[in-house]
PDB file of N, CA and C in Angstrom:
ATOM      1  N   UNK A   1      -5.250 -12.038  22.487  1.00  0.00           N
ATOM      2  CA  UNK A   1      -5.222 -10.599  22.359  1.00  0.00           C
ATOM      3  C   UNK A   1      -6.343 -10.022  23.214  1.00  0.00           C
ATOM      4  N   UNK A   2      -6.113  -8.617  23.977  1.00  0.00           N
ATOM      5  CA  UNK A   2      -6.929  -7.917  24.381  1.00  0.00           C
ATOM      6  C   UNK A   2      -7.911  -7.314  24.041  1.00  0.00           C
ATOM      7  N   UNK A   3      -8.673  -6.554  24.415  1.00  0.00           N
ATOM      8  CA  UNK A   3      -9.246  -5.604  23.673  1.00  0.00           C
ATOM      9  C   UNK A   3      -9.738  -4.826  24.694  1.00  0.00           C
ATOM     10  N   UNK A   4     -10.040  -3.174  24.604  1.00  0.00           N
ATOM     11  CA  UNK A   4     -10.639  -2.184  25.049  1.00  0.00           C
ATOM     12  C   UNK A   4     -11.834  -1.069  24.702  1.00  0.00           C
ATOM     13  N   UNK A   5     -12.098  -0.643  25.383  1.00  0.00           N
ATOM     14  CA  UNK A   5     -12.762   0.355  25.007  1.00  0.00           C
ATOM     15  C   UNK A   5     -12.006   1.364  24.628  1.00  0.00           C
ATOM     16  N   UNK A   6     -12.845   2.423  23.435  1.00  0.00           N
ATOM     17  CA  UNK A   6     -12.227   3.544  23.149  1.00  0.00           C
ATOM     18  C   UNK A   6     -12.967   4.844  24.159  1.00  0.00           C
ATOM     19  N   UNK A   7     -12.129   5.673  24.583  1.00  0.00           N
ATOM     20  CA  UNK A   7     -12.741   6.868  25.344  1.00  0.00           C
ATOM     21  C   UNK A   7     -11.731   8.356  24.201  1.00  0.00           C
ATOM     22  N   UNK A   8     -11.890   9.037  24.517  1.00  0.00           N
ATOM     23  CA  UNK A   8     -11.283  10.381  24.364  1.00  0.00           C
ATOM     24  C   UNK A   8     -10.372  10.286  24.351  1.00  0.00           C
ATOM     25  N   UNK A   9     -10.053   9.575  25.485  1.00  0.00           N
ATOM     26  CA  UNK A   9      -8.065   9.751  25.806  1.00  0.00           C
ATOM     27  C   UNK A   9      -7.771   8.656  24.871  1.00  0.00           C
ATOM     28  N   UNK A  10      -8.149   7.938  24.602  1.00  0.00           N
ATOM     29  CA  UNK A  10      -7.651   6.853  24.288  1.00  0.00           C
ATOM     30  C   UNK A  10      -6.466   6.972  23.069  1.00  0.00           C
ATOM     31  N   UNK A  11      -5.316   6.099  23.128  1.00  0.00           N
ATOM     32  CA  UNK A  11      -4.249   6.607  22.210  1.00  0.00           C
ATOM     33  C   UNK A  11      -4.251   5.439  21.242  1.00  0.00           C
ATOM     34  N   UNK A  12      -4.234   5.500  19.961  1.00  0.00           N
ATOM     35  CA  UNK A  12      -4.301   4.691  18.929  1.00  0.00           C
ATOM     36  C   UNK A  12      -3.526   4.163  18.902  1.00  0.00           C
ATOM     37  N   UNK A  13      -3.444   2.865  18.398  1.00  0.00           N
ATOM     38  CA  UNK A  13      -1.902   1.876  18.473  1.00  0.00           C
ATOM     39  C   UNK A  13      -1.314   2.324  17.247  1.00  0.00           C
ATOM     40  N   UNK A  14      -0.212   2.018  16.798  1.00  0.00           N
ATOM     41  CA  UNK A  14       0.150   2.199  15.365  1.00  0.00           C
ATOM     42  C   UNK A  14      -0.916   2.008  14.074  1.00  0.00           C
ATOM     43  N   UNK A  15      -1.022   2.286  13.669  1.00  0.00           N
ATOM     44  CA  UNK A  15      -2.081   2.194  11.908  1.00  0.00           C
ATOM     45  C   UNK A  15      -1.341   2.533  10.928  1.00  0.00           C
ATOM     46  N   UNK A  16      -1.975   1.719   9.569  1.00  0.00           N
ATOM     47  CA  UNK A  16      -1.482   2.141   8.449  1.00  0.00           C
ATOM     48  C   UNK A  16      -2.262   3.540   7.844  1.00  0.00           C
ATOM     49  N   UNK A  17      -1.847   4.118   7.217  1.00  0.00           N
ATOM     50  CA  UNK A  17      -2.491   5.149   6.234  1.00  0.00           C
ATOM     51  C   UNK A  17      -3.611   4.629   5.115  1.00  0.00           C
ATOM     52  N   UNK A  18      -4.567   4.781   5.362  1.00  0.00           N
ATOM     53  CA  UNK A  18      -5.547   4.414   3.735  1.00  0.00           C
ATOM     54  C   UNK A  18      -6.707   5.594   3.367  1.00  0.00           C
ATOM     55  N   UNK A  19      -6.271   6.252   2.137  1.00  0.00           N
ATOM     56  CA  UNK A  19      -6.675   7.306   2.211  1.00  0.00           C
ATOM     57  C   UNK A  19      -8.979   7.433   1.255  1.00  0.00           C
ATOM     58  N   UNK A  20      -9.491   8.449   2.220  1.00  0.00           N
ATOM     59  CA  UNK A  20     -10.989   7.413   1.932  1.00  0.00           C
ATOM     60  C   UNK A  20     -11.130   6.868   0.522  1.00  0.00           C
ATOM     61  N   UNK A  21     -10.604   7.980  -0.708  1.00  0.00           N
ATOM     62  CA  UNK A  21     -11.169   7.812  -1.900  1.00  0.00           C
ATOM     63  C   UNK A  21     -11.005   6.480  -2.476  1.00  0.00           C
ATOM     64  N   UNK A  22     -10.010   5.452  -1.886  1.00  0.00           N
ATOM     65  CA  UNK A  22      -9.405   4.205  -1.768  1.00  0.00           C
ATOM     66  C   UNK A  22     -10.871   3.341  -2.005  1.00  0.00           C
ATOM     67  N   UNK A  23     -11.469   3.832  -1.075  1.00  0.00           N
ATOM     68  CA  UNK A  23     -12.631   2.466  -0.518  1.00  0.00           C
ATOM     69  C   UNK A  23     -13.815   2.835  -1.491  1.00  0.00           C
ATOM     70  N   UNK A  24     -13.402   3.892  -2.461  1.00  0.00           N
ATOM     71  CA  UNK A  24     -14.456   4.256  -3.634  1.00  0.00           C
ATOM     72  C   UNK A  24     -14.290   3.141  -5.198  1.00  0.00           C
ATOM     73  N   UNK A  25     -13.120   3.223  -4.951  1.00  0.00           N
ATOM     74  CA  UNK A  25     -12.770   2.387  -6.014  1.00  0.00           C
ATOM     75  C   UNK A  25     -13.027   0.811  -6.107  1.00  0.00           C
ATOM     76  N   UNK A  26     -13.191   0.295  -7.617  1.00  0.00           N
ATOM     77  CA  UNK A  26     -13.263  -0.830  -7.943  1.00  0.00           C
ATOM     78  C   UNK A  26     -12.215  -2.033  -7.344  1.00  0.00           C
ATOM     79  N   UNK A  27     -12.115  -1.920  -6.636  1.00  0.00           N
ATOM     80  CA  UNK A  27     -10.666  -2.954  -6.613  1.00  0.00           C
ATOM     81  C   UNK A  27     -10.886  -3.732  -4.968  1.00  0.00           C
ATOM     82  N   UNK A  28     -10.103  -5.354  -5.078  1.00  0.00           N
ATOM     83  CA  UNK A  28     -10.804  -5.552  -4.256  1.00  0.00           C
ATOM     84  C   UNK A  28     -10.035  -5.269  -2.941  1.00  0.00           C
ATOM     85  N   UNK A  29     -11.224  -5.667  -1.394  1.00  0.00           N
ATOM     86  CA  UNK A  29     -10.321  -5.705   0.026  1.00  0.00           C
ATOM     87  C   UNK A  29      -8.833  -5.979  -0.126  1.00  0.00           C
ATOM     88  N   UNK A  30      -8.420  -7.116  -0.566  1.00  0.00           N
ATOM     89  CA  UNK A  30      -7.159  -7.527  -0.245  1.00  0.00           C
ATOM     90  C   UNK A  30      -6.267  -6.278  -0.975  1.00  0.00           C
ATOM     91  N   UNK A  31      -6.500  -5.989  -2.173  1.00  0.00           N
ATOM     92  CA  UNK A  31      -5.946  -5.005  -2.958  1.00  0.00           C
ATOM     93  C   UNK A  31      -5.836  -3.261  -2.232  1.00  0.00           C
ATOM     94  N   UNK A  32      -6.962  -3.552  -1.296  1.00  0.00           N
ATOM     95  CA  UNK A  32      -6.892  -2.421  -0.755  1.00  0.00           C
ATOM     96  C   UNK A  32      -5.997  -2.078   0.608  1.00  0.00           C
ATOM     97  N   UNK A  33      -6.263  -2.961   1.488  1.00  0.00           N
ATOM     98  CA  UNK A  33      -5.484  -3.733   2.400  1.00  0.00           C
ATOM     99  C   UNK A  33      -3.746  -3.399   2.066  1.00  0.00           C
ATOM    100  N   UNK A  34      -3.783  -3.981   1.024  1.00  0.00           N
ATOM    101  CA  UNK A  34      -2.409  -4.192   0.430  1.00  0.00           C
ATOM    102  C   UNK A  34      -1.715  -2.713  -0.024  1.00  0.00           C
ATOM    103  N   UNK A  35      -2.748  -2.005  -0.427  1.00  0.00           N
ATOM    104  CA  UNK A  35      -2.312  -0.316  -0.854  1.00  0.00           C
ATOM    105  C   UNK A  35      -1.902   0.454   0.925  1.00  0.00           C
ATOM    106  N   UNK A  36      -2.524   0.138   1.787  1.00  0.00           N
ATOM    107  CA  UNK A  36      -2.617   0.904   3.272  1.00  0.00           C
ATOM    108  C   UNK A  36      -1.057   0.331   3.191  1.00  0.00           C
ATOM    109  N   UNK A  37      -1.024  -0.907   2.871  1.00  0.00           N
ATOM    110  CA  UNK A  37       0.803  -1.785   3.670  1.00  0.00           C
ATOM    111  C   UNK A  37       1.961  -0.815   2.872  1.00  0.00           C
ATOM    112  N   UNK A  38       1.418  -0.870   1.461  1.00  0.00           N
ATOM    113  CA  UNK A  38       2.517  -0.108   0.811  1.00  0.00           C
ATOM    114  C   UNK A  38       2.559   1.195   1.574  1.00  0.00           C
ATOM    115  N   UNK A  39       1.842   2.172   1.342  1.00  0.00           N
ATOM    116  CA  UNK A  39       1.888   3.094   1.646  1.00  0.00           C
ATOM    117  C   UNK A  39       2.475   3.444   3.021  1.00  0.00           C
ATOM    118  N   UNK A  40       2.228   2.395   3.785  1.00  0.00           N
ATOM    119  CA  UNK A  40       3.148   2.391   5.405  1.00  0.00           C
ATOM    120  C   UNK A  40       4.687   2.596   5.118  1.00  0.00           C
ATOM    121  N   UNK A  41       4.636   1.445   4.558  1.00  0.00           N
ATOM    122  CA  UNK A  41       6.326   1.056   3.804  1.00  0.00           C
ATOM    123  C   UNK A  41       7.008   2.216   3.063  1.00  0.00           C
ATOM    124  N   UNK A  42       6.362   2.493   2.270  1.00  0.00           N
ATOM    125  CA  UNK A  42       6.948   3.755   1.737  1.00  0.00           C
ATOM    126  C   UNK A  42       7.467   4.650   2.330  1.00  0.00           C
ATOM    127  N   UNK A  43       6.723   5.142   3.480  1.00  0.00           N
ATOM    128  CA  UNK A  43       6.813   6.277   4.516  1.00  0.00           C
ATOM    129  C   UNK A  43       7.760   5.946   5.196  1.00  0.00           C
ATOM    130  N   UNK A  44       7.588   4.592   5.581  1.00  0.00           N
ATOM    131  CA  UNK A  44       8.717   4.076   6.766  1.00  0.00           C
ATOM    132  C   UNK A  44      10.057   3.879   6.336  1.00  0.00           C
ATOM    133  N   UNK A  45       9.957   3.213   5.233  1.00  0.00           N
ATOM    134  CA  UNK A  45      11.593   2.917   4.760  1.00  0.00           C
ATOM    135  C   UNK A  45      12.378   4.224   3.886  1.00  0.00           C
ATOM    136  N   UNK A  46      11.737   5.655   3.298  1.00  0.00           N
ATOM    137  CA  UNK A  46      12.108   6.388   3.435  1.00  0.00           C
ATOM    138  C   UNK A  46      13.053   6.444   2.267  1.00  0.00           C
ATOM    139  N   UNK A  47      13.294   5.234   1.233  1.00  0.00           N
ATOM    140  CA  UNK A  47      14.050   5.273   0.488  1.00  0.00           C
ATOM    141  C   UNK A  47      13.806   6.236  -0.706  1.00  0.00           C
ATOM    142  N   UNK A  48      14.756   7.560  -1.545  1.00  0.00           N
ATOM    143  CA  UNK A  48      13.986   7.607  -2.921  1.00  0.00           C
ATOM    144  C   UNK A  48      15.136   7.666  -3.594  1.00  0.00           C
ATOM    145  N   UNK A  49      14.322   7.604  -4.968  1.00  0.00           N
ATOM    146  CA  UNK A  49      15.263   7.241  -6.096  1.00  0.00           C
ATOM    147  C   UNK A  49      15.801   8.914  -6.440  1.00  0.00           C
ATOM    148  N   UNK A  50      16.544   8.899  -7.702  1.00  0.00           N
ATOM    149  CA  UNK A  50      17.288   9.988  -8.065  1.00  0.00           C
ATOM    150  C   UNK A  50      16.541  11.286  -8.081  1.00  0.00           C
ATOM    151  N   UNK A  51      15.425  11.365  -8.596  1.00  0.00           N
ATOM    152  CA  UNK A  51      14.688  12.720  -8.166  1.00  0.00           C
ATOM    153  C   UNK A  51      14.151  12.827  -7.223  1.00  0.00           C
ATOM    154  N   UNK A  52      13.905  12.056  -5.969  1.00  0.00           N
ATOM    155  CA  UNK A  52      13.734  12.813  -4.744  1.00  0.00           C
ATOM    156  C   UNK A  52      12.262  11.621  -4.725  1.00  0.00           C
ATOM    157  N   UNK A  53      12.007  11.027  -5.330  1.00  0.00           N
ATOM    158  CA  UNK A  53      10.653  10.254  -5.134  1.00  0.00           C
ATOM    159  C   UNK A  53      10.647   9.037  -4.447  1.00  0.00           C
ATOM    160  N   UNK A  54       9.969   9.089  -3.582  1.00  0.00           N
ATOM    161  CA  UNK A  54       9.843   7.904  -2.222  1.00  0.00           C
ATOM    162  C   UNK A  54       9.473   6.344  -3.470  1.00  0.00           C
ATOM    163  N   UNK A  55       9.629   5.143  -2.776  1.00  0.00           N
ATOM    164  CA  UNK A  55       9.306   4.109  -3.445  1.00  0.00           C
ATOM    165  C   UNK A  55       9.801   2.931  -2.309  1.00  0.00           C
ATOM    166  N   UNK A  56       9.297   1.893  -2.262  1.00  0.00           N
ATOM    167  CA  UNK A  56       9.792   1.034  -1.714  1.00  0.00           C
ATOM    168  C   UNK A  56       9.917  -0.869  -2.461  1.00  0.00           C
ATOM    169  N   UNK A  57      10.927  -1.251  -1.902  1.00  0.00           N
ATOM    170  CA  UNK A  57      11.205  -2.362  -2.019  1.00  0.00           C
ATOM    171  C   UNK A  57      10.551  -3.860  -1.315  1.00  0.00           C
ATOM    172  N   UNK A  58       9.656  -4.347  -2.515  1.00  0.00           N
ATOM    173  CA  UNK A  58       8.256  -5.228  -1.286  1.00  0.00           C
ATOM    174  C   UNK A  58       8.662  -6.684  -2.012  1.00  0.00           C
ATOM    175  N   UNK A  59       9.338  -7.470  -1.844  1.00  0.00           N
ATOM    176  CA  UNK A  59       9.763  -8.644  -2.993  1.00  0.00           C
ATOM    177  C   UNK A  59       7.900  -9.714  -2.455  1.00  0.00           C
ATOM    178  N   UNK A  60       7.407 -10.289  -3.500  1.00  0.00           N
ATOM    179  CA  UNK A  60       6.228 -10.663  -3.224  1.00  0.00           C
ATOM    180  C   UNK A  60       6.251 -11.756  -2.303  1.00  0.00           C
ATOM    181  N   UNK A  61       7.061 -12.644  -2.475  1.00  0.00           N
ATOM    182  CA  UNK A  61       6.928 -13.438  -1.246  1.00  0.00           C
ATOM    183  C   UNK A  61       6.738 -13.127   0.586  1.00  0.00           C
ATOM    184  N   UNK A  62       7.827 -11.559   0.906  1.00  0.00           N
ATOM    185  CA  UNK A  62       7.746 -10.963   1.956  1.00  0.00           C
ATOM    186  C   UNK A  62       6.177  -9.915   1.872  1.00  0.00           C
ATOM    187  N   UNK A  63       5.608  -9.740   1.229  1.00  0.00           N
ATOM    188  CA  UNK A  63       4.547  -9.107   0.784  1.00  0.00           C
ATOM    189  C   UNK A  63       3.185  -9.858   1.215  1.00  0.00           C
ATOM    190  N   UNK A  64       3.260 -11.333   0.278  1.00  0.00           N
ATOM    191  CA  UNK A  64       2.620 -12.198   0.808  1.00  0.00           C
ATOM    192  C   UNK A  64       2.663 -12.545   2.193  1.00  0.00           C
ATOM    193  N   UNK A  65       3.837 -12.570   2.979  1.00  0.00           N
ATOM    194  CA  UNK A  65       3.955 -12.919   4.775  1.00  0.00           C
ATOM    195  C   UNK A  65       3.030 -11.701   5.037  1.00  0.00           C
ATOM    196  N   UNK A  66       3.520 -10.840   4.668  1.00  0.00           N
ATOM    197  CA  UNK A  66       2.837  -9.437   5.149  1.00  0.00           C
ATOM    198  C   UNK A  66       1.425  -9.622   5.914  1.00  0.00           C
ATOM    199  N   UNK A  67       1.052  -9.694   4.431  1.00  0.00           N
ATOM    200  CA  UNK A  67      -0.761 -10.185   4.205  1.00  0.00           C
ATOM    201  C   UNK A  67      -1.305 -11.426   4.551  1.00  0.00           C
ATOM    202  N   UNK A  68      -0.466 -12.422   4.677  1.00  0.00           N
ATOM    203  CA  UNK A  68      -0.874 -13.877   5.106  1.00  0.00           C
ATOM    204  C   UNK A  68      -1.948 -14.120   4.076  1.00  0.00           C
ATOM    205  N   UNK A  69      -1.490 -13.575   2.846  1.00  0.00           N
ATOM    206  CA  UNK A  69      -2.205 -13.824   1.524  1.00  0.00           C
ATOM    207  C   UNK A  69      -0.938 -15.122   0.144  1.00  0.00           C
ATOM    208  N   UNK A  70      -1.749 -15.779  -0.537  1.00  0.00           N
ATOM    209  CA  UNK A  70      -0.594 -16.288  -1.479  1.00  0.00           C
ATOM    210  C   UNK A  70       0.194 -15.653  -2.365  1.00  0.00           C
ATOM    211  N   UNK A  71       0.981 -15.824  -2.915  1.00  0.00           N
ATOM    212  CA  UNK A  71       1.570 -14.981  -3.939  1.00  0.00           C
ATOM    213  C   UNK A  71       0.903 -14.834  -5.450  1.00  0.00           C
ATOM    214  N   UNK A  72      -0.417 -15.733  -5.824  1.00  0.00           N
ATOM    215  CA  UNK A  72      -0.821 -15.232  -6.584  1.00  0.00           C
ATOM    216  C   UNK A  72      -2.006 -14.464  -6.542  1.00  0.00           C
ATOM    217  N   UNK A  73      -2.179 -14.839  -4.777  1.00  0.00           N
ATOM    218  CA  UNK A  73      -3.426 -13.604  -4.768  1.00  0.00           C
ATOM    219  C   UNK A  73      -2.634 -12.036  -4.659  1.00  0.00           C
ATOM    220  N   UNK A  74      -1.593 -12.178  -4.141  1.00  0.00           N
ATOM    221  CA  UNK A  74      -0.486 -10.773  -3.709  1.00  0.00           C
ATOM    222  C   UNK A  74      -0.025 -10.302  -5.302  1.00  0.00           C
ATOM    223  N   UNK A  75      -0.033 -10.797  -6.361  1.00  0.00           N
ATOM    224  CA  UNK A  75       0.595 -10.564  -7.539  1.00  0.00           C
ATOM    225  C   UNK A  75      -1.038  -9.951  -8.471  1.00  0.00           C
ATOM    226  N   UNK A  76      -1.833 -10.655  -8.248  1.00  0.00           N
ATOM    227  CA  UNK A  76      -3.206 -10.048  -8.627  1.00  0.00           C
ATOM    228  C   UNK A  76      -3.886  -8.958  -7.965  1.00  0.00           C
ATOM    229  N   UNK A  77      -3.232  -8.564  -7.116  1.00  0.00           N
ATOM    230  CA  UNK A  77      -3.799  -7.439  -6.322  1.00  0.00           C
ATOM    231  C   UNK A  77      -2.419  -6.326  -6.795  1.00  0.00           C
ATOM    232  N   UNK A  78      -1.651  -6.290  -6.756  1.00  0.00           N
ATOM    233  CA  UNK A  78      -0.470  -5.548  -7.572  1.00  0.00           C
ATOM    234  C   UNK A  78      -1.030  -5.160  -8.610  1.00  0.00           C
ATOM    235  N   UNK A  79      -1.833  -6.025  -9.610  1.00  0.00           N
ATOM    236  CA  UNK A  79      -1.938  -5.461 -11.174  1.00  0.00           C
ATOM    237  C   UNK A  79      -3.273  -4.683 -10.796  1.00  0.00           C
ATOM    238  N   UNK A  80      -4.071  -4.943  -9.948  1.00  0.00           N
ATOM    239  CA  UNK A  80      -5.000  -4.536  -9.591  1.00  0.00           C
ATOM    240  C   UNK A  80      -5.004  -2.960  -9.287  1.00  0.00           C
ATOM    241  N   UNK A  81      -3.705  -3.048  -8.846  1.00  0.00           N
ATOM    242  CA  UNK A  81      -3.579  -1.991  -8.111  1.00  0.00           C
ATOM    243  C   UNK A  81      -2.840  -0.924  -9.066  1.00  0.00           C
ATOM    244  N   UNK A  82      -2.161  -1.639  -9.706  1.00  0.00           N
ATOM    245  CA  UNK A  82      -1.475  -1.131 -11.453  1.00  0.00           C
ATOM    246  C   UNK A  82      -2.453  -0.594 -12.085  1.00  0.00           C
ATOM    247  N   UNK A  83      -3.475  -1.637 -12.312  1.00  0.00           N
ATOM    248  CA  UNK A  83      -4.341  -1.184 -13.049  1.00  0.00           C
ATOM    249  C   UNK A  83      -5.106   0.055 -12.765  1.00  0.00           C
ATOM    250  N   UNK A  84      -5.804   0.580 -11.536  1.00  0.00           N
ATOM    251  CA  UNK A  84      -6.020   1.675 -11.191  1.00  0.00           C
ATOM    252  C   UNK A  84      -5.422   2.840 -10.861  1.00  0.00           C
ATOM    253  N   UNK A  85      -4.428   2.744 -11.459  1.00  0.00           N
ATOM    254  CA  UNK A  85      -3.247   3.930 -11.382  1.00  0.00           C
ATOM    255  C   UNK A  85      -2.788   4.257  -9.678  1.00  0.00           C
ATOM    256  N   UNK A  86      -2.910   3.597  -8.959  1.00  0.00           N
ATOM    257  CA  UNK A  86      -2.220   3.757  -7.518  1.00  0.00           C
ATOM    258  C   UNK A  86      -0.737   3.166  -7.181  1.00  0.00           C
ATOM    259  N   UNK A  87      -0.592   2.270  -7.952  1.00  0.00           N
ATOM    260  CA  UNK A  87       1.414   1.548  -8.123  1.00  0.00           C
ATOM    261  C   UNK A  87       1.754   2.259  -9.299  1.00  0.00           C
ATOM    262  N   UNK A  88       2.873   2.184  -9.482  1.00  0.00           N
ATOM    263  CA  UNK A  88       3.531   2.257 -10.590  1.00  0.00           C
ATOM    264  C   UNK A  88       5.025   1.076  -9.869  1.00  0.00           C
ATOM    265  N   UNK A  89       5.039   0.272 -10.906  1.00  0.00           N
ATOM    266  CA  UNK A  89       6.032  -1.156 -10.815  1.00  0.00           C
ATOM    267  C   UNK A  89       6.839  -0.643 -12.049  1.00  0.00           C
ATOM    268  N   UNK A  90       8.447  -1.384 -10.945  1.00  0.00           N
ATOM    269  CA  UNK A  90       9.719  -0.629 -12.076  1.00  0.00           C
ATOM    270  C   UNK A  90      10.498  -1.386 -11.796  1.00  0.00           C
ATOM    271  N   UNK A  91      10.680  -2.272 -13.141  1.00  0.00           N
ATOM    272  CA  UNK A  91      11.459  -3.726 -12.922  1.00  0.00           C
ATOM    273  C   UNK A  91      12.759  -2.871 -12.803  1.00  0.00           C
ATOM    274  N   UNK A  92      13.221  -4.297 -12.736  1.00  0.00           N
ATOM    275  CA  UNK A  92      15.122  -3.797 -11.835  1.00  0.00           C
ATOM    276  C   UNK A  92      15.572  -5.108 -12.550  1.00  0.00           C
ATOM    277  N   UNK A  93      16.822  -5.513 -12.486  1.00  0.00           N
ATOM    278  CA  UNK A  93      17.542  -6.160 -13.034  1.00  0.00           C
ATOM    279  C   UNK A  93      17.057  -7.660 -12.411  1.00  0.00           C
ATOM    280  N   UNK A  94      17.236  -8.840 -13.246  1.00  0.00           N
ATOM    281  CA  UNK A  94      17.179 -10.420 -12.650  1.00  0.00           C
ATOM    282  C   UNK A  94      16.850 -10.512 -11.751  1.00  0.00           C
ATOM    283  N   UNK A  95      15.889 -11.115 -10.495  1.00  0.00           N
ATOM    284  CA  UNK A  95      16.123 -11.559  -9.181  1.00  0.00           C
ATOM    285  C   UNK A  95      16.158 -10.427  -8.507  1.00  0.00           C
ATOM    286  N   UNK A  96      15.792  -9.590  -8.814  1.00  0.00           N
ATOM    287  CA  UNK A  96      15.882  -7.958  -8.361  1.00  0.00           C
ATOM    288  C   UNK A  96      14.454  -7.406  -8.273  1.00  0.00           C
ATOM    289  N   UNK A  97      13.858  -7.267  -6.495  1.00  0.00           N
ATOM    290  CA  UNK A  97      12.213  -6.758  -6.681  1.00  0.00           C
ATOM    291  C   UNK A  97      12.547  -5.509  -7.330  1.00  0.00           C
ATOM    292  N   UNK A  98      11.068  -5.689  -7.751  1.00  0.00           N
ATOM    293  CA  UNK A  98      11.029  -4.201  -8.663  1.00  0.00           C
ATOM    294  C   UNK A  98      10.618  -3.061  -7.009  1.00  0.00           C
ATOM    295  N   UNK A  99      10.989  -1.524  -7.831  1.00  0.00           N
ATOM    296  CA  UNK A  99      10.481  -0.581  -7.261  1.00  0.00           C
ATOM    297  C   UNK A  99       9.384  -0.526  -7.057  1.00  0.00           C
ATOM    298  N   UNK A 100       8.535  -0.062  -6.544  1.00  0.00           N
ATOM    299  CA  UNK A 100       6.788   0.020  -6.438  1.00  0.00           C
ATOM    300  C   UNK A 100       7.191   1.297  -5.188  1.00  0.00           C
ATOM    301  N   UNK A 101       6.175   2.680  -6.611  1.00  0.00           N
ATOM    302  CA  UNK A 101       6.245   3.635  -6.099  1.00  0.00           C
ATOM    303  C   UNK A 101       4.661   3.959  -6.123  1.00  0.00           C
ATOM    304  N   UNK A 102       4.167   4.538  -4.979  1.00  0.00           N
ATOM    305  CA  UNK A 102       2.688   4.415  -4.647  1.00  0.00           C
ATOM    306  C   UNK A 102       2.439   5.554  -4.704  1.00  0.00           C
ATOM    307  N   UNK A 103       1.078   5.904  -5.487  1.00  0.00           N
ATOM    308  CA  UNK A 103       0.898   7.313  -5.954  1.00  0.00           C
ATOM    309  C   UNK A 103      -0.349   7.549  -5.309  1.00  0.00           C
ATOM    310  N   UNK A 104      -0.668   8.813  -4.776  1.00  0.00           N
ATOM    311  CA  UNK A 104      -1.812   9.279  -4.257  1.00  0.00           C
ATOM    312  C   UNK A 104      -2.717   9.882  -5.105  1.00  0.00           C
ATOM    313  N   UNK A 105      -3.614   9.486  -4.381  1.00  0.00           N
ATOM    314  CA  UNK A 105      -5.349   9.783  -5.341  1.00  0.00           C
ATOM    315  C   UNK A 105      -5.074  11.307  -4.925  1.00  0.00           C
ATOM    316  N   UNK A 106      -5.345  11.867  -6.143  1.00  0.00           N
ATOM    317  CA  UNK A 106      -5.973  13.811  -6.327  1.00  0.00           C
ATOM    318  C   UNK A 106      -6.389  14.404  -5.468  1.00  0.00           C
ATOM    319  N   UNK A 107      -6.663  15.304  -4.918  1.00  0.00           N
ATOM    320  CA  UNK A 107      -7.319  15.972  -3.779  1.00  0.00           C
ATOM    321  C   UNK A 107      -8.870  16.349  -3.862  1.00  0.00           C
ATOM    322  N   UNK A 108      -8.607  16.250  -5.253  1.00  0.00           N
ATOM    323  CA  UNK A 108     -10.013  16.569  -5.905  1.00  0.00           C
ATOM    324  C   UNK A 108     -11.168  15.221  -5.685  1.00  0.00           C
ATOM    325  N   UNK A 109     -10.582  14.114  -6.056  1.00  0.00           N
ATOM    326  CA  UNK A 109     -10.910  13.320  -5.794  1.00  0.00           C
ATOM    327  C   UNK A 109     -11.248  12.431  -4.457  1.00  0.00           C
ATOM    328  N   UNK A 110     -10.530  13.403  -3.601  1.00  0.00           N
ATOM    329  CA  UNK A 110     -10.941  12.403  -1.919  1.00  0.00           C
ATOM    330  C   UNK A 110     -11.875  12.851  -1.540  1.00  0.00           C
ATOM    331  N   UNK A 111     -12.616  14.477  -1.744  1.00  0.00           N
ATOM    332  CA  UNK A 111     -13.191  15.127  -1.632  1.00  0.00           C
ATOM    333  C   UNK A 111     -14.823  15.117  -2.114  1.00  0.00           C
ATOM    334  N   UNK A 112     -14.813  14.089  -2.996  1.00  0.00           N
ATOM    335  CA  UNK A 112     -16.509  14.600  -3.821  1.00  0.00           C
ATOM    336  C   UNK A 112     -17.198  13.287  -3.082  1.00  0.00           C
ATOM    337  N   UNK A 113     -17.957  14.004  -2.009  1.00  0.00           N
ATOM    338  CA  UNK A 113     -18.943  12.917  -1.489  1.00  0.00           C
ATOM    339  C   UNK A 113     -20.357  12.849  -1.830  1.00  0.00           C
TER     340      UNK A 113
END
């Protein structure tokens, strides 16, 4: 891989979204890492359910490729991420990934530096 300098002009390659109040919270890199991927996904795949709410479909094994993380570090960073109110996980039937709809931190909250 290359690398460059940044100038003015310079045009950003693709990036994920990670919004700052993220990097305030308890939770760890990989977990955080892992919130920027969702949140890409979400945007990108564009899918929503019956009221109009974005969510995407991440089955953990393709999750884990994602991250070039294991699946029980990718499944501990999920609850992690559960746990701080940023997922909300919505089982689905047998053999069926769940929904994982990714919720944004407050405005209030990105804000208090």
């Amino acid at each position: 891989m290359e690398f460059e300098f940044m100038t003015a002009d310079t045009v950003l390659p693709p990036c994920m979204p990670l919004p700052t109040a993220i990097l305030r919270l308890p939770v760890s890199s990989t977990a955080k890492v892992m919130y920027a991927r969702l949140l890409d996904a979400t945007f990108a795949a564009s899918t929503e359910d019956t009221n109009g709410i974005l969510f995407v479909r991440f089955p953990i094994v393709e999750l884990a490729a994602a991250l070039s993380r294991s699946s029980v570090t990718v499944k501990r960073s999920l609850k992690e991420l559960e746990d701080a109110g940023l997922i909300l996980r919505v089982r689905r039937g047998v053999g069926e990934p769940n929904r994982i709809y990714t919720l944004l931190p407050k405005k209030e909250g990105c804000c208090d530096e």
